[in-house]
Protein backbone atom coordinates (compact mmCIF):
# COMPACT_ATOMS: atom_id res chain seq x y z
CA UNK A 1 0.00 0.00 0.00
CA UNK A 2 1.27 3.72 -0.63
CA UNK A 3 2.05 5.77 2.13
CA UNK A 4 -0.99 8.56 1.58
CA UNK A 5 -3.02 5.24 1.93
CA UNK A 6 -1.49 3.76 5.33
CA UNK A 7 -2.12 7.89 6.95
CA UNK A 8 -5.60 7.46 5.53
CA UNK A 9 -6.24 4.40 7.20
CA UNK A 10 -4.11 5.25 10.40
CA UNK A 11 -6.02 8.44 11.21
CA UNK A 12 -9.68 6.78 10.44
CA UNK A 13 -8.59 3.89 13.37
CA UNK A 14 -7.86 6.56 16.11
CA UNK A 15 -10.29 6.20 18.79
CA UNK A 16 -9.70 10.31 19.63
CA UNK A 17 -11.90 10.88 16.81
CA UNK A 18 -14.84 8.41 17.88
CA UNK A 19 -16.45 10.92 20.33
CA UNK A 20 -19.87 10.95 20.51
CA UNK A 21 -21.45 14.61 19.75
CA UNK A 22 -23.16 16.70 22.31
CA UNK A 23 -26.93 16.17 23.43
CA UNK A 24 -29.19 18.83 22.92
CA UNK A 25 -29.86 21.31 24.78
CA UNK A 26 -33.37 21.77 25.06
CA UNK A 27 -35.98 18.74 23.50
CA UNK A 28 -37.56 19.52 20.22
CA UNK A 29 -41.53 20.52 20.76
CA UNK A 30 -41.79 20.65 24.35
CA UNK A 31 -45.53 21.58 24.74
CA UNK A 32 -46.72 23.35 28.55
CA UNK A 33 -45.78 20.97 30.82
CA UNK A 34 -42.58 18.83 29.72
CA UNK A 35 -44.18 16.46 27.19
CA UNK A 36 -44.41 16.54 23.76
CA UNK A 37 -46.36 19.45 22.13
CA UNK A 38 -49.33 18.04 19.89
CA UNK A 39 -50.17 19.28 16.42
CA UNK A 40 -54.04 18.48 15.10
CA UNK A 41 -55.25 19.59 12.57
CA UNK A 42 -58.27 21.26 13.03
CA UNK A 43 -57.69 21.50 16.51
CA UNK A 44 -58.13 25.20 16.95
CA UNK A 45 -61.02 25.85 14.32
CA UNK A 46 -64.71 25.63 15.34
CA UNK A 47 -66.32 23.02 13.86
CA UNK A 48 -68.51 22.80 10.81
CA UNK A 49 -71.32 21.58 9.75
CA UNK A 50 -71.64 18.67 7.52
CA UNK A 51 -73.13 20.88 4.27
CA UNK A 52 -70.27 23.05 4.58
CA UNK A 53 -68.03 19.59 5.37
CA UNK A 54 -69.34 18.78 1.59
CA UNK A 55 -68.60 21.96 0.08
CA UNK A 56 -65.53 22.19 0.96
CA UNK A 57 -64.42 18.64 -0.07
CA UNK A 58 -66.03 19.27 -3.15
CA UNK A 59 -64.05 22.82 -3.46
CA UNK A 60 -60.89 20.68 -2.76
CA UNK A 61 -61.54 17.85 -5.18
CA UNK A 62 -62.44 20.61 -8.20
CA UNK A 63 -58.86 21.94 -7.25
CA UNK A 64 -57.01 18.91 -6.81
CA UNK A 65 -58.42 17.95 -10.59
CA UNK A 66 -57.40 21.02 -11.68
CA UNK A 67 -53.69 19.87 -10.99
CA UNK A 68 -53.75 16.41 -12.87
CA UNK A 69 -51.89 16.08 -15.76
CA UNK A 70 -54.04 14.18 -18.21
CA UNK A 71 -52.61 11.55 -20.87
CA UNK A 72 -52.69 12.93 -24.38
CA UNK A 73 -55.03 10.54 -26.79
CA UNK A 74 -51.52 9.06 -28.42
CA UNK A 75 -50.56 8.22 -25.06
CA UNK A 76 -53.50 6.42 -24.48
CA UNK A 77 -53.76 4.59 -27.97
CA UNK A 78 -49.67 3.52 -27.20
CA UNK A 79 -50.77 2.00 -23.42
CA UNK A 80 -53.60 0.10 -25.08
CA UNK A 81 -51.75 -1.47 -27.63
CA UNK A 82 -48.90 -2.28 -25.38
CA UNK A 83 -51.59 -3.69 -22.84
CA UNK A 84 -52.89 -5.84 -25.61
CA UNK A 85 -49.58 -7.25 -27.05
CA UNK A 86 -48.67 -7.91 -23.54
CA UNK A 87 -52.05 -10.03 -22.90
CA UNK A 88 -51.84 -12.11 -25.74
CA UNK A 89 -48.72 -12.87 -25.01
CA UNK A 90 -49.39 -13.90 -21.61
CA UNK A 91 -52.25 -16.11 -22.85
CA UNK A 92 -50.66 -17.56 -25.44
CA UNK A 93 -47.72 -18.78 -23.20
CA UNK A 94 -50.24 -19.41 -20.52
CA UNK A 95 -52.11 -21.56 -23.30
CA UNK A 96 -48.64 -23.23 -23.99
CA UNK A 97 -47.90 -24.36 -20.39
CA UNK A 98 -50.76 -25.82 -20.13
CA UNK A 99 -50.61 -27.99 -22.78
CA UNK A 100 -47.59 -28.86 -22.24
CA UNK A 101 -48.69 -29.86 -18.84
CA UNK A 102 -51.95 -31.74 -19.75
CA UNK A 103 -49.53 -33.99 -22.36
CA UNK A 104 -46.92 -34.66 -19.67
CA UNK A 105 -49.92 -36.06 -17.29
CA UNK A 106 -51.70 -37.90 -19.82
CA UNK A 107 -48.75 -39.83 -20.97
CA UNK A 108 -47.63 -40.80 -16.57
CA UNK A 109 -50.95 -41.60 -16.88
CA UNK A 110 -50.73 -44.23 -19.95
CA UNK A 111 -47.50 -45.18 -18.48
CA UNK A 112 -48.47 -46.42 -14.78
CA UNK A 113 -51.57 -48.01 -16.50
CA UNK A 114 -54.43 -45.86 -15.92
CA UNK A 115 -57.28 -45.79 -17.84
């Protein structure tokens, strides 16, 4: 090994530098009275009744659409006809298996003299 290796690995095994770092000072969130502050949400806000429970959802869900990014039409046409290759693929190997399968059985069959 080179020498600019061995100080490398020299100065990573001294224990000097294996000190553990300081606690903290104060805990993070301390609510009132030493435990740990809770966050709700709607906690603070009066509560609502349930028509105004459904307009708001409703309000939320018109924005939240407003935010999707829809697949173009060639997009769609291109995940169709991958969908389709990819399921008559599947069924012919599927279709494969199993015939390979019902041959195999038919033949022990035959062979340990079944009917």
């Amino acid at each position: 090994m080179s020498k600019k290796a061995d100080s490398i690995m020299s100065e990573r095994d001294d224990p000097s530098d294996l000190t553990p770092p300081a606690p903290r000072a104060e805990p993070v969130a301390d609510g009132v009275d030493g435990r740990g502050a809770r966050r709700e949400r709607g906690l603070s806000e009066k509560s609502a009744g349930p028509l105004s429970n459904i307009g708001q959802f409703l309000h939320e869900v018109r924005l939240e659409m407003r935010r999707v990014t829809w697949p173009t039409r060639d997009e769609i046409q291109n995940t169709t006809v991958i969908t389709l290759i990819a399921m008559i693929f599947f069924a012919a190997y599927l279709f494969g298996v199993d015939q390979i399968w019902a041959f195999l059985i038919e033949q022990l069959t035959k062979l340990l003299g079944g009917a």
